[in-house]
C-alpha atoms as a PDB file:
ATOM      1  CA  UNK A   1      12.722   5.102 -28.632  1.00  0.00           C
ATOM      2  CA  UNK A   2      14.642   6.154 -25.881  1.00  0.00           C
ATOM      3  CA  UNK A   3      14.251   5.625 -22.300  1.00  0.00           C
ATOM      4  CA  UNK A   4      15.489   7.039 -19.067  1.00  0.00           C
ATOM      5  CA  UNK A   5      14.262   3.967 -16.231  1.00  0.00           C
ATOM      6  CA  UNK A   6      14.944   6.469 -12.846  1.00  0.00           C
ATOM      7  CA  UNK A   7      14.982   4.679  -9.186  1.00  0.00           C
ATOM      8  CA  UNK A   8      12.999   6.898  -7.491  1.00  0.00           C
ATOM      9  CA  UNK A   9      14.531   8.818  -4.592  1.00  0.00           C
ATOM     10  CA  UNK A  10      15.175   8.077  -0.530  1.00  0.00           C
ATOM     11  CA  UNK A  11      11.774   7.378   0.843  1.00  0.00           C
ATOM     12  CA  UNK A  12      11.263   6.778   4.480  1.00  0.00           C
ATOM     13  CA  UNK A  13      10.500   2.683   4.381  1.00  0.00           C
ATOM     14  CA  UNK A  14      14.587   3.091   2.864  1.00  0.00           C
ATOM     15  CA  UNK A  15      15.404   4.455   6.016  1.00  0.00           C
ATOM     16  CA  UNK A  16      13.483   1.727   8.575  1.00  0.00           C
ATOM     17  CA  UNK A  17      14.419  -1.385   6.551  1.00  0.00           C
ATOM     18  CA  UNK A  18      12.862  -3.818   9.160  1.00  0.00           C
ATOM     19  CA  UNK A  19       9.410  -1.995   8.783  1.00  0.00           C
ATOM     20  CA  UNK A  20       6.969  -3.244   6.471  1.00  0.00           C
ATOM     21  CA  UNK A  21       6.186   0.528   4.947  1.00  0.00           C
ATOM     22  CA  UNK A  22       4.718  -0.164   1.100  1.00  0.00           C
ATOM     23  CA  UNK A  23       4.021   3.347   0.428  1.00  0.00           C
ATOM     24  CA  UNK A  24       5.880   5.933   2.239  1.00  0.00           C
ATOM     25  CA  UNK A  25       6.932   9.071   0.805  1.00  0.00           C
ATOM     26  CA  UNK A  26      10.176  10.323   0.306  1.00  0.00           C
ATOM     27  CA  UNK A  27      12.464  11.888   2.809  1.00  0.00           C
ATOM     28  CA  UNK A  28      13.774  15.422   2.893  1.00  0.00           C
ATOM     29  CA  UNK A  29      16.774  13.632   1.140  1.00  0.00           C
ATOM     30  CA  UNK A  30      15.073  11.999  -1.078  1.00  0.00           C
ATOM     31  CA  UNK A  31      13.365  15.603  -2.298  1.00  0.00           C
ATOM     32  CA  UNK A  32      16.577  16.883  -2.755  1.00  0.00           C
ATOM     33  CA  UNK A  33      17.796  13.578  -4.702  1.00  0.00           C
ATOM     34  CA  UNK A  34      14.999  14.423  -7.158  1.00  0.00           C
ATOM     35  CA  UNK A  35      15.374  17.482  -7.741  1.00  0.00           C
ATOM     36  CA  UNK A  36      19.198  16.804  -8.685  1.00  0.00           C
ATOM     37  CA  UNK A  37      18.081  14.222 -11.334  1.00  0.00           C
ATOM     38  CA  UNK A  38      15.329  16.434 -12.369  1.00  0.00           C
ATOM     39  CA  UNK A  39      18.276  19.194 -13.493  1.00  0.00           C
ATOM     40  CA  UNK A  40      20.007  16.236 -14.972  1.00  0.00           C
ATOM     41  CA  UNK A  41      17.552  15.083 -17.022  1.00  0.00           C
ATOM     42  CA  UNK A  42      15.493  17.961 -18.577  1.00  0.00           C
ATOM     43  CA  UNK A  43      17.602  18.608 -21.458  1.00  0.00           C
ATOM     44  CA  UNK A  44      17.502  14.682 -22.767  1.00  0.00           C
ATOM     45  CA  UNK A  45      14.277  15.904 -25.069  1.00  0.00           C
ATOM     46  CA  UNK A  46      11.733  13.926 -23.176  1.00  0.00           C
ATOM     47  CA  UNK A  47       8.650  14.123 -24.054  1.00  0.00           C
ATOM     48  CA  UNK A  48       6.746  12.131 -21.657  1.00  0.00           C
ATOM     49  CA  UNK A  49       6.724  10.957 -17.779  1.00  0.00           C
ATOM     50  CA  UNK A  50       5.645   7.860 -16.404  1.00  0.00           C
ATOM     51  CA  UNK A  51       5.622   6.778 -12.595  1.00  0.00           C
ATOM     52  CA  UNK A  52       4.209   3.943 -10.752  1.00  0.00           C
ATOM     53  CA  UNK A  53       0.862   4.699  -8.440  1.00  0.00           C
ATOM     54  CA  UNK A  54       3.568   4.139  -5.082  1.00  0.00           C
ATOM     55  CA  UNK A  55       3.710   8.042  -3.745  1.00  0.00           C
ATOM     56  CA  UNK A  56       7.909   7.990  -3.672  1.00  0.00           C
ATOM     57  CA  UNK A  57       7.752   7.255  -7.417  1.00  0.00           C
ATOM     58  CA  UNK A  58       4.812  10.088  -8.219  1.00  0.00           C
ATOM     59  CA  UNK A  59       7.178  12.399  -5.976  1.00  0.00           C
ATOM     60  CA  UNK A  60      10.593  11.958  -7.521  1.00  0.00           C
ATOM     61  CA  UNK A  61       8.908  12.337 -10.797  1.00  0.00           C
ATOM     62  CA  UNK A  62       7.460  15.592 -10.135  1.00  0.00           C
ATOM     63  CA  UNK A  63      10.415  18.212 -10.075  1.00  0.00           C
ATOM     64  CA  UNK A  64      11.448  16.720 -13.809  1.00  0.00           C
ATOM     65  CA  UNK A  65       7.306  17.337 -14.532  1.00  0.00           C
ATOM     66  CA  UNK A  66       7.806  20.694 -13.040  1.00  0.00           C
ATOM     67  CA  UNK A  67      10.720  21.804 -15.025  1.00  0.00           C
ATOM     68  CA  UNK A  68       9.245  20.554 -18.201  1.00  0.00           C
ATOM     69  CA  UNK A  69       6.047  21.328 -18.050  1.00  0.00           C
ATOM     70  CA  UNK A  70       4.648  17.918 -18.273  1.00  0.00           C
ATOM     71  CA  UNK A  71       2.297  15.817 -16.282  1.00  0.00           C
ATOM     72  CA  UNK A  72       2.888  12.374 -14.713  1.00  0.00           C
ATOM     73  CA  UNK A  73       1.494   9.296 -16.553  1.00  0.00           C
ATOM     74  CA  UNK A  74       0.800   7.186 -13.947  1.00  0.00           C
ATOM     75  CA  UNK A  75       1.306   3.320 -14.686  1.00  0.00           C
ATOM     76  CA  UNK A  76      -0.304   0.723 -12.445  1.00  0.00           C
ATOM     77  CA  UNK A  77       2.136  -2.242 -13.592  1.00  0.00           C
ATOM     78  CA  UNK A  78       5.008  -0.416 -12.344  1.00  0.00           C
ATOM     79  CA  UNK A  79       4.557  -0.750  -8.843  1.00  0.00           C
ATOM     80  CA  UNK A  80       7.614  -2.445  -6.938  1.00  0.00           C
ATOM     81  CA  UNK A  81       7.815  -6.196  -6.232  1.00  0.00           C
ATOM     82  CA  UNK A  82       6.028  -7.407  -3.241  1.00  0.00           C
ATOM     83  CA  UNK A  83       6.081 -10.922  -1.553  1.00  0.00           C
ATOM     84  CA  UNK A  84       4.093  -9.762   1.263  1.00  0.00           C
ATOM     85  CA  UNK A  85       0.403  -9.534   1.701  1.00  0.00           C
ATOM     86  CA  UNK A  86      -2.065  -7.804  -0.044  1.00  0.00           C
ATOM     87  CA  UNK A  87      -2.805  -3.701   0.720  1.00  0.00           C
ATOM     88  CA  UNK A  88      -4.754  -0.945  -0.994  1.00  0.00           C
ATOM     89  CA  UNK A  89      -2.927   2.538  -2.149  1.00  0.00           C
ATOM     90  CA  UNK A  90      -4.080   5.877  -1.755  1.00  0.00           C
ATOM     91  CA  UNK A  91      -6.794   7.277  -3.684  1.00  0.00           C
ATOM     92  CA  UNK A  92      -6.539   9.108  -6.404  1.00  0.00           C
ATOM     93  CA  UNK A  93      -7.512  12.446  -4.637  1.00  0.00           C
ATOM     94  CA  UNK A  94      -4.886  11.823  -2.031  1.00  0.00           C
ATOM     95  CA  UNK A  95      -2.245  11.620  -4.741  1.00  0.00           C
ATOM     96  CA  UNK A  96      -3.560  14.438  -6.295  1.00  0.00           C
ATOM     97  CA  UNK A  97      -3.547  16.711  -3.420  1.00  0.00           C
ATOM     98  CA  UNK A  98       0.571  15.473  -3.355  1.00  0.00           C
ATOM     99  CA  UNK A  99       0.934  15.391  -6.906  1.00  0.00           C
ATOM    100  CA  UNK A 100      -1.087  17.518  -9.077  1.00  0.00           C
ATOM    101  CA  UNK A 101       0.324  16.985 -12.120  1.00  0.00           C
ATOM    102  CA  UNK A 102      -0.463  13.283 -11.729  1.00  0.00           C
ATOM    103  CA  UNK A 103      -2.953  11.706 -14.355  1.00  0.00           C
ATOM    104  CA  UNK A 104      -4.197   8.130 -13.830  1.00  0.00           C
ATOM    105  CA  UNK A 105      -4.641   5.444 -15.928  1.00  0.00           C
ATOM    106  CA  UNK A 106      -8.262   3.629 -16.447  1.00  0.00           C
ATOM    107  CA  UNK A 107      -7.050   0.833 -14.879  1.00  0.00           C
ATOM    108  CA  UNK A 108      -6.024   2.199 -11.223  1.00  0.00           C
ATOM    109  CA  UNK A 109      -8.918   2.290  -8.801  1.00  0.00           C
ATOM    110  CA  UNK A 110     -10.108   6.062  -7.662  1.00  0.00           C
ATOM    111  CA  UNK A 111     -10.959   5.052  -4.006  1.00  0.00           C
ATOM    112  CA  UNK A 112      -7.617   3.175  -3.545  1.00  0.00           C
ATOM    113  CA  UNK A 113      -5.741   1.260  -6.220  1.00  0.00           C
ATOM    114  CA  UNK A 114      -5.079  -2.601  -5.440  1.00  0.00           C
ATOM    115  CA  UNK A 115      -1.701  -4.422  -5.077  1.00  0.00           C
ATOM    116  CA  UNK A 116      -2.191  -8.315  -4.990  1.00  0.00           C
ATOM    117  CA  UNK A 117       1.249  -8.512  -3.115  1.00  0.00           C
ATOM    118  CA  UNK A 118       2.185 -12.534  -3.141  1.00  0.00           C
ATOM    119  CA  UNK A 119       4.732 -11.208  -5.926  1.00  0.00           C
ATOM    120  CA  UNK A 120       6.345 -14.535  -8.110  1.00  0.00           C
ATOM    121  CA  UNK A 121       9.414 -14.305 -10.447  1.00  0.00           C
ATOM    122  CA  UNK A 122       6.976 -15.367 -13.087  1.00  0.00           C
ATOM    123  CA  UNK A 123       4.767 -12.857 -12.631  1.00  0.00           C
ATOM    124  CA  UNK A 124       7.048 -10.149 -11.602  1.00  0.00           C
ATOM    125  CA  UNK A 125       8.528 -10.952 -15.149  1.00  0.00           C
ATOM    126  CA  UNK A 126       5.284 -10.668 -17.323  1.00  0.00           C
ATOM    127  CA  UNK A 127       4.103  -7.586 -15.814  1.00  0.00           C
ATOM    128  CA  UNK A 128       7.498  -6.081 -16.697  1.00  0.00           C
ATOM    129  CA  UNK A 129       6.693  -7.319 -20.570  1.00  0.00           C
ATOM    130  CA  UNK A 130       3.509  -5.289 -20.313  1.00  0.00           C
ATOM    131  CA  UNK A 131       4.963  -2.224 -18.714  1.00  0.00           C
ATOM    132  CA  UNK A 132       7.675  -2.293 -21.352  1.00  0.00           C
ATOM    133  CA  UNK A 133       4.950  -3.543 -24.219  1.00  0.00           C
ATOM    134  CA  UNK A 134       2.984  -0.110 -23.059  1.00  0.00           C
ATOM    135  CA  UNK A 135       5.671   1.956 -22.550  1.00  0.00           C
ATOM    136  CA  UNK A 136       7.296   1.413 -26.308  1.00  0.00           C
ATOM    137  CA  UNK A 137       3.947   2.042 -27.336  1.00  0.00           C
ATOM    138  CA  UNK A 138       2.973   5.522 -25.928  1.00  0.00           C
ATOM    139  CA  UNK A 139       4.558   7.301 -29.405  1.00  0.00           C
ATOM    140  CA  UNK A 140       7.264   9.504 -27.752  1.00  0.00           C
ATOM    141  CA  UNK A 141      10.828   9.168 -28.126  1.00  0.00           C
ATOM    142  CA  UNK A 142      12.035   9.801 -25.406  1.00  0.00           C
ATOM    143  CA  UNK A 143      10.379   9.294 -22.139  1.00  0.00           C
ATOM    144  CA  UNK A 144      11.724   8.935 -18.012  1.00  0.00           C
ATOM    145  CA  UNK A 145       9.901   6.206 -15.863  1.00  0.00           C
ATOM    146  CA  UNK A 146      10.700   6.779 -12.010  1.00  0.00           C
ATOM    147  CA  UNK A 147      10.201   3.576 -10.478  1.00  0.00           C
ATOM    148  CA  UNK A 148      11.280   0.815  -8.279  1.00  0.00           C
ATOM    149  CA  UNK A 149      14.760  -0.454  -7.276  1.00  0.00           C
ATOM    150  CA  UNK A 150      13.410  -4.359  -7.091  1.00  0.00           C
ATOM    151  CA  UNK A 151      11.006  -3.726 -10.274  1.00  0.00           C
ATOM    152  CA  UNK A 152      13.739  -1.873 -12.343  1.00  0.00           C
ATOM    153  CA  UNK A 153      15.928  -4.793 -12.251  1.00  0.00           C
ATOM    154  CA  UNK A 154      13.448  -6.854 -14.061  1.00  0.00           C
ATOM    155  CA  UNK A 155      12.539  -4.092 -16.895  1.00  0.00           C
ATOM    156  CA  UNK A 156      16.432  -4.185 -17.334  1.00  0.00           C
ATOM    157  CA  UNK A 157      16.206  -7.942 -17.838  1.00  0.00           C
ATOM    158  CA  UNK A 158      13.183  -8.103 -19.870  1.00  0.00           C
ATOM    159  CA  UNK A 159      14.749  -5.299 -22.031  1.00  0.00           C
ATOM    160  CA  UNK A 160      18.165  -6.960 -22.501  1.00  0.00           C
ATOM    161  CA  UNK A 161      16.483 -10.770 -23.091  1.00  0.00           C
ATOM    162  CA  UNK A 162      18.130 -12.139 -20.017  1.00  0.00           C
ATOM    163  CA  UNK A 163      15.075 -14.618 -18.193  1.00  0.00           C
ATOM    164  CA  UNK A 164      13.848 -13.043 -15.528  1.00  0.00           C
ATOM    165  CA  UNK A 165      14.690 -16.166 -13.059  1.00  0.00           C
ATOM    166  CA  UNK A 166      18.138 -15.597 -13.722  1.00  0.00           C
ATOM    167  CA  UNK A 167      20.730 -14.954 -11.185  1.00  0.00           C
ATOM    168  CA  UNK A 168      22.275 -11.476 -12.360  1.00  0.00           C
ATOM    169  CA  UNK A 169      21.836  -8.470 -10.880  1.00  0.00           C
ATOM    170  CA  UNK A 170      21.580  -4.745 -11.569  1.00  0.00           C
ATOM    171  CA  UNK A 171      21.733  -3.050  -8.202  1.00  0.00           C
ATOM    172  CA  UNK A 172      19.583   0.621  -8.529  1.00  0.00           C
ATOM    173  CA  UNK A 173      20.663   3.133  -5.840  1.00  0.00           C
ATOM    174  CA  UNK A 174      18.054   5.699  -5.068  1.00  0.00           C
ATOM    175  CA  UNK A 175      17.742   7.987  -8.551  1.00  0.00           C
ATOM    176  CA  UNK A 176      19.808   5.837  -9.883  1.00  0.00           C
ATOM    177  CA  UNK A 177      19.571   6.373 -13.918  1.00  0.00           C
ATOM    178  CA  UNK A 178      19.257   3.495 -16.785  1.00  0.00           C
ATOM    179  CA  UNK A 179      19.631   4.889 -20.336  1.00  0.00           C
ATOM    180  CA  UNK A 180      18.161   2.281 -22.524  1.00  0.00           C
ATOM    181  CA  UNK A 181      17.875   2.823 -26.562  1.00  0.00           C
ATOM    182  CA  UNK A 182      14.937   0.698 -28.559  1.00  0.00           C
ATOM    183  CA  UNK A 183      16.765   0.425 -32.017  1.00  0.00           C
ATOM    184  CA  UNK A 184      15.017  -1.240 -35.353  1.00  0.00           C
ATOM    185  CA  UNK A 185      17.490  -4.525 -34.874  1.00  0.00           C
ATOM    186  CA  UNK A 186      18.796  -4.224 -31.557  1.00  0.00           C
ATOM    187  CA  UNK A 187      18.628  -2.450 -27.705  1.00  0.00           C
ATOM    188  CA  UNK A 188      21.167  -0.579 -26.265  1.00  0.00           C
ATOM    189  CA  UNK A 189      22.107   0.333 -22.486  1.00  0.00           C
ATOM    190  CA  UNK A 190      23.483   3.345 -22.573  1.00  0.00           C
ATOM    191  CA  UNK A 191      24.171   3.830 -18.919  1.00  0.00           C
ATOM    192  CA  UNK A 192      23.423   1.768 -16.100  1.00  0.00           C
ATOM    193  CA  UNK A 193      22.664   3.061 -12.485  1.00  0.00           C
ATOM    194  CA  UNK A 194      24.567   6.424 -13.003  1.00  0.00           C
ATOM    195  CA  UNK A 195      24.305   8.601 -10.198  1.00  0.00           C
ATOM    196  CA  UNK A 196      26.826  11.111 -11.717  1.00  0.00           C
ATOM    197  CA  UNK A 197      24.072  13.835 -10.688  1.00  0.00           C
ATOM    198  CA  UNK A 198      24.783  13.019  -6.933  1.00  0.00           C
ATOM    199  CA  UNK A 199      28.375  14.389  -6.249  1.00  0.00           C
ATOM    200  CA  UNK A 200      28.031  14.420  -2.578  1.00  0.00           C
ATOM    201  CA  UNK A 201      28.800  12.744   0.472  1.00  0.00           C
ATOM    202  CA  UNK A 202      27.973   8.674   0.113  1.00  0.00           C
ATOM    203  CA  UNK A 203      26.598   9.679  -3.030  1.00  0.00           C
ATOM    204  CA  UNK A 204      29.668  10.828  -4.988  1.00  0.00           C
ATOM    205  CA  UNK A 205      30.445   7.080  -6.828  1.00  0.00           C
ATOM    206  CA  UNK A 206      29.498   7.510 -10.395  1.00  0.00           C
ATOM    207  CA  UNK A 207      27.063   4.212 -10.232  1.00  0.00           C
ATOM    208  CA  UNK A 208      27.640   1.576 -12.979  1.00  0.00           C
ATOM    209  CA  UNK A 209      27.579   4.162 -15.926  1.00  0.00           C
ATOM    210  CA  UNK A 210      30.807   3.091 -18.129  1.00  0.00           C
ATOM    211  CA  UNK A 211      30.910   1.145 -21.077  1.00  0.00           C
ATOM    212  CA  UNK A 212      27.334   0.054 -22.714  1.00  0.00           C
ATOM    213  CA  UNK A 213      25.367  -3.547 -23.132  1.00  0.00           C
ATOM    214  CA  UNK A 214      23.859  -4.349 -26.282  1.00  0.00           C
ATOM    215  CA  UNK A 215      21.528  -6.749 -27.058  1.00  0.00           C
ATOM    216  CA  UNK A 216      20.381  -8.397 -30.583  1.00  0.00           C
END
């Protein structure tokens, strides 16, 4: 299996760091960001899109659901990291009337779907297992997740065996791609953080994209 783990684009909480903003949408920016990737990725043969229930991630997957023809899987355990406090999403008609090609899984609330917050290494780590223990099951080959700068760094370490705890980073700039390949005997990163599609202004630095990782 093949997978394409996307950062989702500029939202407006990246904009007002010192603001405590768990769901904003993305910025004007950010739109256009997506809809660079979007053209970037939709001749990779996916087959399947998955997002996390956070509006940024449902909105820099839809141009790539657009263009394919697809709708949006969206995947409660990929919601981004959070220390802070508990808060409740948007419902699912709310999302919808953003994202129409959004469909929920059984396991995110309709009125408002819940995020614990008080976030742990340990348990940031095994609900990356289960994202990744869902994802490789879903029978596609290849399939693009948009999620979460913070949260993508721990499906990258969960995929590559490296404990979750550890002190190694893999720093995920907004649409930021991770080409990961699922083989029968081992896993292999492709590209890391390439943001090749982005070729102007700040964004014009190819990401971490050369060379590949490869795990046993």
């Amino acid at each position: 299996m093949e997978l394409y783990l996307v950062r989702h684009g500029q939202s407006v909480g990246n904009t007002q760091p010192d603001r405590d903003m768990p769901d904003s949408p993305l910025t004007e920016q950010g739109h256009a960001q997506a809809a660079r990737v979007a053209i970037y990725l939709r001749e990779r043969g996916i087959r399947a899109i998955y997002a996390s229930p956070l509006i940024r991630a449902m909105q820099s997957a839809q141009p790539l659901a657009r263009l394919l023809g697809l709708p949006i899987h969206v995947m409660k355990a990929l919601y981004e990291v959070r220390e802070g406090s508990r808060f409740i999403g948007l419902s699912q008609q709310s999302l919808l009337e953003s994202v129409p090609e959004a469909i929920f899984e059984d396991t995110i609330e309709t009125d408002g779907w819940e995020c614990p917050g008080g976030d742990r290494p340990e348990t940031v780590g095994r609900r990356a297992q289960e994202a990744l223990r869902q994802l490789r099951a879903c029978g596609e080959q290849r399939i693009a997740v948009f999620c979460h700068g913070n949260f993508n760094e721990y499906l990258l370490r969960e995929t590559l065996g490296i404990p979750s705890a550890a002190h190694i980073r893999f720093p995920q700039e907004n649409t930021g791609v991770n080409h990961i390949v699922f083989g029968e005997e081992e896993t292999e990163l492709l590209k890391l953080n390439d943001t090749g599609h982005l070729r102007i202004g700040e964004y014009e630095r190819a990401g971490l994209a050369a060379g590949s990782f490869r795990s046993g």
